[in-house]
Protein backbone atom coordinates (compact mmCIF):
# COMPACT_ATOMS: atom_id res chain seq x y z
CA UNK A 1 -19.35 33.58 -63.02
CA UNK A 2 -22.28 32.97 -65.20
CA UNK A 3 -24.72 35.45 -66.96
CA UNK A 4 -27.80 34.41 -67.46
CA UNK A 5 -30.03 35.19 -69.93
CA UNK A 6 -33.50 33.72 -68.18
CA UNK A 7 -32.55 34.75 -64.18
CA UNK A 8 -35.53 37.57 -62.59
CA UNK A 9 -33.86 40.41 -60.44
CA UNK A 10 -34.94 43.50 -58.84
CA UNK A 11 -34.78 46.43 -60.67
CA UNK A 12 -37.25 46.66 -64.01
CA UNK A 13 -35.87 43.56 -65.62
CA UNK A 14 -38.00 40.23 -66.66
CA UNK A 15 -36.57 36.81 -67.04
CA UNK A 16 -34.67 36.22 -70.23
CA UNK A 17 -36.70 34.15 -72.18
CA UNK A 18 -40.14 34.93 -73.05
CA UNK A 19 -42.50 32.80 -75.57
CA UNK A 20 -45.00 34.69 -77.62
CA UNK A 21 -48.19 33.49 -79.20
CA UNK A 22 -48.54 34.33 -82.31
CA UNK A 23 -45.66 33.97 -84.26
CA UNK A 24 -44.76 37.51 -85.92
CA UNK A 25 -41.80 38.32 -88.12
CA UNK A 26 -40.70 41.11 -85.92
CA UNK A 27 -37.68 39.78 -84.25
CA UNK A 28 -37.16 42.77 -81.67
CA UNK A 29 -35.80 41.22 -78.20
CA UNK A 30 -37.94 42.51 -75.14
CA UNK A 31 -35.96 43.98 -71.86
CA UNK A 32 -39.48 43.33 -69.94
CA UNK A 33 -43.04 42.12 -70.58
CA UNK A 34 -44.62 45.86 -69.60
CA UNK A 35 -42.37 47.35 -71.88
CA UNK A 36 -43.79 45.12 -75.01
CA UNK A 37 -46.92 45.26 -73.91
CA UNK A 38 -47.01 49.33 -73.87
CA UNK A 39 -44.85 50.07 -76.89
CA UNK A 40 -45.63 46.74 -79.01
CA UNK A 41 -49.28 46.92 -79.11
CA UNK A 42 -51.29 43.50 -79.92
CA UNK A 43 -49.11 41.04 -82.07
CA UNK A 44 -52.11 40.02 -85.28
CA UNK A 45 -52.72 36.76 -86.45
CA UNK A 46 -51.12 37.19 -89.88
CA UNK A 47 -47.78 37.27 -90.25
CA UNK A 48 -47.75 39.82 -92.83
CA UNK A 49 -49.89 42.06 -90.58
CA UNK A 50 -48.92 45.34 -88.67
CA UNK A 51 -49.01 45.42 -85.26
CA UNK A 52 -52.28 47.01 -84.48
CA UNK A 53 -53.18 48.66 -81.42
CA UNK A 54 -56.18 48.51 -79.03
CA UNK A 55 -57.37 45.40 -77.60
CA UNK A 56 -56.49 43.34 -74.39
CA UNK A 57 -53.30 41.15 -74.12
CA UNK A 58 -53.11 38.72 -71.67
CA UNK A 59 -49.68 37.47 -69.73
CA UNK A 60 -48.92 34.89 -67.62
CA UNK A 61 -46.81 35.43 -64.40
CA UNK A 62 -45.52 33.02 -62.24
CA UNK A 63 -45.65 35.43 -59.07
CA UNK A 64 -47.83 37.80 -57.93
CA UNK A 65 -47.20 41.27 -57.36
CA UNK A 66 -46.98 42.38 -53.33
CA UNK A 67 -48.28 46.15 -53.66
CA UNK A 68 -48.46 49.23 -55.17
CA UNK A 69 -46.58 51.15 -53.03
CA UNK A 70 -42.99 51.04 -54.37
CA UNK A 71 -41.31 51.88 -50.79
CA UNK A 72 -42.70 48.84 -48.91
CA UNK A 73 -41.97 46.26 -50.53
CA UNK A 74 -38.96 44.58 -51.83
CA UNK A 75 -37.64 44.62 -55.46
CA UNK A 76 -36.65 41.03 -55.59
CA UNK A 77 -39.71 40.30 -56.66
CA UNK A 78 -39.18 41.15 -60.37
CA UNK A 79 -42.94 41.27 -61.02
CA UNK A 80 -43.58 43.86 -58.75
CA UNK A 81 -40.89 46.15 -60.40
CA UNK A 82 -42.02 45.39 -63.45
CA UNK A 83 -45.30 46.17 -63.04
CA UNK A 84 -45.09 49.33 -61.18
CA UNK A 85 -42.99 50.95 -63.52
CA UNK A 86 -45.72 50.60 -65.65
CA UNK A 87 -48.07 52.50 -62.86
CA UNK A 88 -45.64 55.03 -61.94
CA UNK A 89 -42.51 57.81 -63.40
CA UNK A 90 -39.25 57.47 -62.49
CA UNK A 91 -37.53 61.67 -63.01
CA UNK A 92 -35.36 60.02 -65.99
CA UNK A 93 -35.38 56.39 -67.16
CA UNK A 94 -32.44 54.45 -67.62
CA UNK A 95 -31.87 53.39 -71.21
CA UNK A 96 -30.55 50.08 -72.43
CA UNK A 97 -27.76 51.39 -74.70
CA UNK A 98 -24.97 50.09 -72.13
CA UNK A 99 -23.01 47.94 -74.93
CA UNK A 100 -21.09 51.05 -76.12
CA UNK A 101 -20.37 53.44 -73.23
CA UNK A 102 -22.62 54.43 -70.30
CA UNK A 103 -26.43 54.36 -70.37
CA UNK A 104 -28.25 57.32 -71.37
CA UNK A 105 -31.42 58.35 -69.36
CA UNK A 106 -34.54 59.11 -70.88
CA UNK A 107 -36.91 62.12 -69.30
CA UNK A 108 -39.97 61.08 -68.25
CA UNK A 109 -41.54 62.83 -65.53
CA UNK A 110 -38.30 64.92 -65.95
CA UNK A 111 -37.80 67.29 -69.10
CA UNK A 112 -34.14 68.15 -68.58
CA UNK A 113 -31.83 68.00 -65.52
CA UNK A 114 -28.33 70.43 -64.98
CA UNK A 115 -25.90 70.38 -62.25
CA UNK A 116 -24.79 73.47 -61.11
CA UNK A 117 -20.91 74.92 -61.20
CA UNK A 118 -19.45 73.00 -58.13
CA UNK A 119 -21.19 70.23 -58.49
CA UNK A 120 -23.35 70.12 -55.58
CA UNK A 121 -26.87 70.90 -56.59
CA UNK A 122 -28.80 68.57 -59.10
CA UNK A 123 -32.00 70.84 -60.75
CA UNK A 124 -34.38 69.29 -62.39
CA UNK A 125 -37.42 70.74 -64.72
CA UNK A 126 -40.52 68.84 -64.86
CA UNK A 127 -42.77 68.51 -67.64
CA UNK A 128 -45.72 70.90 -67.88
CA UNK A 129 -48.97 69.31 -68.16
CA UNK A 130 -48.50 65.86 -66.84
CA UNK A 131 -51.18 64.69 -64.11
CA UNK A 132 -52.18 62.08 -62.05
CA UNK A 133 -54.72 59.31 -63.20
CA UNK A 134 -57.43 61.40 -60.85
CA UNK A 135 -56.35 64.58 -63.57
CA UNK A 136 -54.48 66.43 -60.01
CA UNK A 137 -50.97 68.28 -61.68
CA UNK A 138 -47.69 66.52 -60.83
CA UNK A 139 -45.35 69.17 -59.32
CA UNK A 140 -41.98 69.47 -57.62
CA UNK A 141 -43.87 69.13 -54.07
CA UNK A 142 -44.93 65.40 -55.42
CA UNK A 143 -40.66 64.92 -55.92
CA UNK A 144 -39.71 66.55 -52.63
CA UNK A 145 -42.34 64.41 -50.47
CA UNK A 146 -41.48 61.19 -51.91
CA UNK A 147 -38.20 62.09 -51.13
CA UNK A 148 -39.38 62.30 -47.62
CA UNK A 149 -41.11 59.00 -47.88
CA UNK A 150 -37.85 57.45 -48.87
CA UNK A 151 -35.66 59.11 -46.10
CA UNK A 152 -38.14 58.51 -43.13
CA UNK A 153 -37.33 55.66 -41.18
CA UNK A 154 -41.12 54.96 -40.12
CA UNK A 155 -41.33 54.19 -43.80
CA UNK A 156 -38.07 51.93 -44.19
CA UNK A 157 -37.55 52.05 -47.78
CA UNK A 158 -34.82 49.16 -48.60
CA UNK A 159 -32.98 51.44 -50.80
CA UNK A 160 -32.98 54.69 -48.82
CA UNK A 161 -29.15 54.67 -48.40
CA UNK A 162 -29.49 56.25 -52.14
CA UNK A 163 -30.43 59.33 -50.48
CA UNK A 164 -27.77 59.82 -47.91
CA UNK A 165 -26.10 61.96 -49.83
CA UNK A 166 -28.97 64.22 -50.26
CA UNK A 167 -28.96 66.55 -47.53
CA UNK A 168 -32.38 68.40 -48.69
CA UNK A 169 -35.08 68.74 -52.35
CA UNK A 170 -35.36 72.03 -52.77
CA UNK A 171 -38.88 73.28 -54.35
CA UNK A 172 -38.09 76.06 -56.20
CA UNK A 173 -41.53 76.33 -58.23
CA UNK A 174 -44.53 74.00 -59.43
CA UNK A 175 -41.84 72.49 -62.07
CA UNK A 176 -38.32 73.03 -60.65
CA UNK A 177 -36.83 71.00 -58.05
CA UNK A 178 -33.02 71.18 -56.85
CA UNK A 179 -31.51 68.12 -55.10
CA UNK A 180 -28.61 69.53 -52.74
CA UNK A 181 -25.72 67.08 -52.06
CA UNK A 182 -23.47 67.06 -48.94
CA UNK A 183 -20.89 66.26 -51.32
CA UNK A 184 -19.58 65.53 -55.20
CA UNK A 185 -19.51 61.82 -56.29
CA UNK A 186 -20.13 59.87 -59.32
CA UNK A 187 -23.55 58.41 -58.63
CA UNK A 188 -25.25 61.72 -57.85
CA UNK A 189 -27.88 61.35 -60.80
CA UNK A 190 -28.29 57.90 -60.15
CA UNK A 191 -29.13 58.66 -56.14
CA UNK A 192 -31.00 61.39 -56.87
CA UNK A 193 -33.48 59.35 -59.44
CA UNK A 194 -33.58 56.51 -57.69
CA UNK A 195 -37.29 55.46 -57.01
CA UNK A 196 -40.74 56.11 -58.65
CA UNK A 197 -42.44 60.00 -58.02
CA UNK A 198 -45.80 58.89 -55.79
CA UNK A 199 -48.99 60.95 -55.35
CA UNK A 200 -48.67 63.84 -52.76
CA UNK A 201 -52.36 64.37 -52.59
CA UNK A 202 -53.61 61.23 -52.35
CA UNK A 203 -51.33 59.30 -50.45
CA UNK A 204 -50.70 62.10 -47.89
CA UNK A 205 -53.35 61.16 -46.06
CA UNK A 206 -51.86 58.38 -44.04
CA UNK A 207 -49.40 59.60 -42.18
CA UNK A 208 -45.91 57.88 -42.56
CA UNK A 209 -45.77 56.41 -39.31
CA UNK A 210 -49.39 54.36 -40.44
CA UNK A 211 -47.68 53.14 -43.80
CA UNK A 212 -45.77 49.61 -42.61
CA UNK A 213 -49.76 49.15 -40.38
CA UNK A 214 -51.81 49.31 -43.43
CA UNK A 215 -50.30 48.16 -46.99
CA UNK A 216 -53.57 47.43 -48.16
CA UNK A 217 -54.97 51.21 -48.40
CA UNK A 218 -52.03 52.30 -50.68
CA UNK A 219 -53.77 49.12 -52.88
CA UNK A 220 -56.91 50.31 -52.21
CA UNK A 221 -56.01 53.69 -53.41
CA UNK A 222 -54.10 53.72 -56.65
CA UNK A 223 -53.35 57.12 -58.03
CA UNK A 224 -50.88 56.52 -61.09
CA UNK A 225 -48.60 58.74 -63.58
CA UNK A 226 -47.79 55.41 -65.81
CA UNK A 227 -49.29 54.37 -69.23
CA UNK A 228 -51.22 52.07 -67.23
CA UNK A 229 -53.92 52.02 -64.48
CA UNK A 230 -55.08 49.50 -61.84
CA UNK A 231 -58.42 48.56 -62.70
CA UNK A 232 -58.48 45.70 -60.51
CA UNK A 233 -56.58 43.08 -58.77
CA UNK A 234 -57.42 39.40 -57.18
CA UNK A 235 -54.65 38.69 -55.21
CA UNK A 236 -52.69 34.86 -56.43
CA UNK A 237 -55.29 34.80 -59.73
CA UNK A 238 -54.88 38.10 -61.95
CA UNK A 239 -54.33 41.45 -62.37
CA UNK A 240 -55.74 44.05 -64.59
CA UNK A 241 -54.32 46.87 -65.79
CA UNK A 242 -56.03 49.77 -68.42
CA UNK A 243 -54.97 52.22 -70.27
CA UNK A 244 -54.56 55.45 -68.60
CA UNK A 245 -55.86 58.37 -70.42
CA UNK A 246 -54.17 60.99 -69.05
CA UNK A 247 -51.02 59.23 -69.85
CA UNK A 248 -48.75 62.43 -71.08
CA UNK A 249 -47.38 60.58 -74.18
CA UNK A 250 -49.72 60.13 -77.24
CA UNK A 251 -50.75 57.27 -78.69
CA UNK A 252 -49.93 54.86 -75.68
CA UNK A 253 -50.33 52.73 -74.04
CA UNK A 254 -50.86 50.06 -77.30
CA UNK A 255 -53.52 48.16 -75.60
CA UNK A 256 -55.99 48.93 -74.15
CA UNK A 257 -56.34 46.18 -71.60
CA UNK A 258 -53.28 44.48 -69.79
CA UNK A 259 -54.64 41.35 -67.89
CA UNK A 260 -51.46 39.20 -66.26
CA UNK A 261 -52.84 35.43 -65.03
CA UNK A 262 -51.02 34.56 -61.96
CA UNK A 263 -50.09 31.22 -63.06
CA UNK A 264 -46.90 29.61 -60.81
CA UNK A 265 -46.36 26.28 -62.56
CA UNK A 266 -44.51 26.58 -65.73
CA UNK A 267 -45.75 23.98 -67.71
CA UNK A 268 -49.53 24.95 -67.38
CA UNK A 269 -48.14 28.19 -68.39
CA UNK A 270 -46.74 27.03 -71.49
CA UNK A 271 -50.06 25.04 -72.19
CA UNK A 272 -51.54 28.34 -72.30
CA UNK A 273 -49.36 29.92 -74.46
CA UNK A 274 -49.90 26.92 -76.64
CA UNK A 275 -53.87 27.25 -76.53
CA UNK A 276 -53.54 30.75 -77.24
CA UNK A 277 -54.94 31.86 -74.20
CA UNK A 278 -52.09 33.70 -72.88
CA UNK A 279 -49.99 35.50 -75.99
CA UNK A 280 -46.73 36.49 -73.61
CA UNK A 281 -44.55 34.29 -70.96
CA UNK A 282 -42.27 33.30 -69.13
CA UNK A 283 -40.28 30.50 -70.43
CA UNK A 284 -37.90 28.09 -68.50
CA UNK A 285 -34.70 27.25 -70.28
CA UNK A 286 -35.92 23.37 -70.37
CA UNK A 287 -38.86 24.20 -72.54
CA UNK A 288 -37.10 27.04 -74.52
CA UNK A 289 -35.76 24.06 -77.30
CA UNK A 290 -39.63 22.83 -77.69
CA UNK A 291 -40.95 26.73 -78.48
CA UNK A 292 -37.94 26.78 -81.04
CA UNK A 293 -39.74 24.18 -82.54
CA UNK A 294 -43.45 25.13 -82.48
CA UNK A 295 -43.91 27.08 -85.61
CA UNK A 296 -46.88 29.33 -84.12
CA UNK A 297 -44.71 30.50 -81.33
CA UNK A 298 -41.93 32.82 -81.09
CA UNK A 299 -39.03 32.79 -78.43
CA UNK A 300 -37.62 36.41 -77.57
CA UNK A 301 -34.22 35.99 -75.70
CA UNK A 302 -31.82 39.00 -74.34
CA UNK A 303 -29.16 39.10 -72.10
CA UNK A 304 -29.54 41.14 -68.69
CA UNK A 305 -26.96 42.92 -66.79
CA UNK A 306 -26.36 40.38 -63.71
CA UNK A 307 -25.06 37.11 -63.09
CA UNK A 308 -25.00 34.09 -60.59
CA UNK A 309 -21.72 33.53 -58.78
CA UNK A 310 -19.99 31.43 -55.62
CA UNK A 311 -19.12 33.92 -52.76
CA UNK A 312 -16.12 32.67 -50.84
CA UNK A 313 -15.94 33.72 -47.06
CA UNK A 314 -13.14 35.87 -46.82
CA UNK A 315 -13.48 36.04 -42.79
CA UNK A 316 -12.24 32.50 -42.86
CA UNK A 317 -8.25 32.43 -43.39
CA UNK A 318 -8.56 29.63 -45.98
CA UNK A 319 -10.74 31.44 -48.50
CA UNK A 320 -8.61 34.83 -47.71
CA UNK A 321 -5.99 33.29 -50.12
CA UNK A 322 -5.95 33.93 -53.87
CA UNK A 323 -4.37 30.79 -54.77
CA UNK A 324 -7.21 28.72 -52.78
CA UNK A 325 -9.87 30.55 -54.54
CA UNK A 326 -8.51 29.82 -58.00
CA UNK A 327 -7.89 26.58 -57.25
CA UNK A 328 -11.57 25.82 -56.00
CA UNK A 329 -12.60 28.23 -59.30
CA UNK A 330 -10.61 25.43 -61.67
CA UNK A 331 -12.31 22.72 -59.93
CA UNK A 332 -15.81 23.83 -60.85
CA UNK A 333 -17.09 22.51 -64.40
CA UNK A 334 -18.96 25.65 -65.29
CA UNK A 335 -18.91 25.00 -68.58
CA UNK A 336 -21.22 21.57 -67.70
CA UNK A 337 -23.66 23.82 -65.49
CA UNK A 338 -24.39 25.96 -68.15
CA UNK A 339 -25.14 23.28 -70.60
CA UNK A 340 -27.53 21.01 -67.86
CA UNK A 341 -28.79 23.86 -65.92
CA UNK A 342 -29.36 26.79 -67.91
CA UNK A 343 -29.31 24.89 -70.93
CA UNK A 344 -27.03 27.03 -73.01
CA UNK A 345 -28.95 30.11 -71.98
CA UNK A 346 -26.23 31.61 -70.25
CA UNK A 347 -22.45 33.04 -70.88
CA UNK A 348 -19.65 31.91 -68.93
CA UNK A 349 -17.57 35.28 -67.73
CA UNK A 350 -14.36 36.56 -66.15
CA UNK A 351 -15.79 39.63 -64.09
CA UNK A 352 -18.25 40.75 -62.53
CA UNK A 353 -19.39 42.92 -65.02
CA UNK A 354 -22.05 41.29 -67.84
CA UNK A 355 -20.86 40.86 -71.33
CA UNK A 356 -22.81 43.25 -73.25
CA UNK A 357 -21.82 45.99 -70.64
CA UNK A 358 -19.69 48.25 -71.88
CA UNK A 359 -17.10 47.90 -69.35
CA UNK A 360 -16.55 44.35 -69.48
CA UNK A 361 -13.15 43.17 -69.99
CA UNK A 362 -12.99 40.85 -73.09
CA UNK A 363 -9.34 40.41 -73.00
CA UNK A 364 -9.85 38.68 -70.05
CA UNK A 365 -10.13 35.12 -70.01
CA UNK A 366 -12.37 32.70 -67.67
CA UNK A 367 -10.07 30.09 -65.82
CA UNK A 368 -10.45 26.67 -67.51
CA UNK A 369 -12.12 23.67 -66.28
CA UNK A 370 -8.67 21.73 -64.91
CA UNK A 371 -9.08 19.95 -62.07
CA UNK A 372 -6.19 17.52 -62.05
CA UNK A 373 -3.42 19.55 -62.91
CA UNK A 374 -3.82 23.82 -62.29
CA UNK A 375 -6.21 22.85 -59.06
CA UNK A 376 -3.66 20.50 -57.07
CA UNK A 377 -0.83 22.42 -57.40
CA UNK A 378 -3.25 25.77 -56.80
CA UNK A 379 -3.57 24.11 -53.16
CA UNK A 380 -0.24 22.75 -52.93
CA UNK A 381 1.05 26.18 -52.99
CA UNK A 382 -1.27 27.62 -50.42
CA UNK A 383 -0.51 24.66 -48.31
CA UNK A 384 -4.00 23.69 -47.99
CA UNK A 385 -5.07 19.42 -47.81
CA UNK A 386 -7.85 18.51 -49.94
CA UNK A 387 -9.92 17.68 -46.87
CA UNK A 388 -9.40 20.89 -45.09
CA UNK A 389 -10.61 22.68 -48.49
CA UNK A 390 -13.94 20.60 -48.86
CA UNK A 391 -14.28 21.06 -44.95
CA UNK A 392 -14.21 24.38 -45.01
CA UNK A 393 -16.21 25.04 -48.54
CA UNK A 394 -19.32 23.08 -46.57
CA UNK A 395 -18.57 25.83 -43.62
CA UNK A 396 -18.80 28.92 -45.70
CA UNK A 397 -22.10 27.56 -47.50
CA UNK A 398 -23.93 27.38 -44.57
């Protein structure tokens, strides 16, 4: 297995490597763009300057968001996630301290949270005060109908088997909601915060049998909680985001402008990083050695919690055996792909678990690279041919 440290996935997470323009002496690394762009404020010109904030940053994304509307449409599009998080409150939001023990969570639209004595009932207290970009309150009935978005299957959320569990949301007043579980388990406060809080009020309206029909009017009707606003969006060019300024926490967002150029080829996005016109992108592993070099850029790299692996088809009676698996494991040079394809920008690994995760094994050791020794007699033993093992590894990848 390989973990990558430039590879987009679903949840709130960016690609890896990200080029910024100027250079500054702050070194922090950067989970996602939104995140830098709300917290970091405007990088200045000198490098002996604070960060200032105010202003408009501009970013360029390969991919274009699909909608505002987090339950129709699919997380693999990492710029989507990104940028709704940005728009909208999670209850609690996962932290990044995962190297030591188990993430904490962070309230956001949430204040606290307490399970009760058996386990069964998750309450949580909102914050007082917090409203919608339109200045409407955000109460317990905005968590308990979302939940109902999530559950109906009109709506089809992708990850609405979170909420099986979850036999009702409870509104107990303005600020108190109870989640009631049909039974204990260890991913209760994970189910039960899975998913962004939406508007009640606004989005109400249409009724959830008319959601899949007409995507555009959730687009057409953005009602936020985030630091951040839709102020307008020109679908495959750019998107612009402003500051919201009923945003609950003070002094953010850092900028008061975020405009993100939809920009698919990566070296015209690099040529804009270069000019200046862009100060925040994407960077593929094959130009990361080149921004190294340019002394008015910066590269930012971290390493994410995923990683790209071979699944073997364990309905076929061949890749059912351990010994055939390892053997086809020692036959792969990952070592090679890692230095051609991800060029160095990526950690070769002996679970699937990443590195800096807390629960990664480092006693364990990747198998070696050993193709002419630990790989024959790997097959030998299983009493597979060479030819039936390449036959069958061209089956299982279609």
């Amino acid at each position: 297995m390989l973990s990558p440290m430039w590879s987009a996935h679903p949840r709130p997470i960016a690609p890896g490597l990200l080029a910024r323009f100027p250079a500054s002496r702050s070194r922090a690394s950067l989970a996602i763009v939104l995140i830098a762009l709300t917290f970091g404020g405007c990088t200045p010109s000198s490098e002996d300057a604070e960060p200032r904030s105010g202003g408009t940053a501009v970013v360029a994304y390969s991919v274009d968001m699909l909608g505002i509307n987090d339950l129709l449409h699919r997380r693999t599009a990492a710029q989507t996630g990104i940028l709704l998080f940005g728009l909208y409150l999670p209850l609690l939001e996962e932290q990044g301290d995962h190297e030591s023990g188990p993430p904490s969570f962070k309230p956001r639209l949430a204040e606290s949270y307490s399970f009760s004595d058996d386990h069964l009932t998750l309450t949580f207290k909102l914050r007082p005060g917090v409203t919608w970009s339109d200045g409407v309150p955000i109460t317990a009935e905005d968590v308990r109908w979302t939940w109902q978005a999530q559950t109906n299957p009109d709506v089809a959320w992708d990850y609405s088997v979170a909420k099986e569990r979850i036999r009702d949301v409870e509104v107990v007043d303005p600020l108190t909601v109870r989640f009631h579980f049909d039974k204990v388990y260890a991913a209760q406060l994970l189910d039960a915060n899975e998913g962004l809080i939406l508007p009640k009020h606004a989005w109400s309206k249409l009724p959830f049998s008319e959601w899949r029909k007409n995507v555009v009017w959730f687009d057409q009707n953005p009602v936020c909680s985030g630091a951040f606003m839709l102020e307008s969006w020109q679908p495959q060019q750019r998107i612009v985001l402003k500051r919201n300024p009923r945003y609950f926490e003070p002094g953010l967002p850092k900028v008061d402008r975020l405009v993100i150029q939809i920009v698919p080829d990566a070296s015209s996005q690099l040529a804009l990083l270069r000019s200046g016109k862009v100060q925040l992108d994407e960077v593929d592993p094959s130009d990361a050695a080149s921004v190294q070099a340019d002394p008015a850029l910066e590269l930012l790299t971290y390493s994410p919690r995923q990683f790209v692996f071979i699944s073997w088809n364990l309905a076929r009676p061949l890749f059912s055996d351990r010994r055939v698996r390892e053997a086809l494991t020692l036959g792969i040079d990952r070592r090679t792909i890692i230095d051609t394809l991800y060029y160095g920008f990526a950690t070769l690994t002996a679970s699937p678990y990443a590195t800096n995760s807390w629960v990664y094994n480092r006693d364990l050791a990747p198998l070696p690279y050993d193709p002419q020794r630990r790989a024959r007699s790997s097959r030998k033993r299983a009493g597979a041919t060479p030819t039936a093992t390449a036959s069958s590894t061209r089956m299982a990848s279609r």
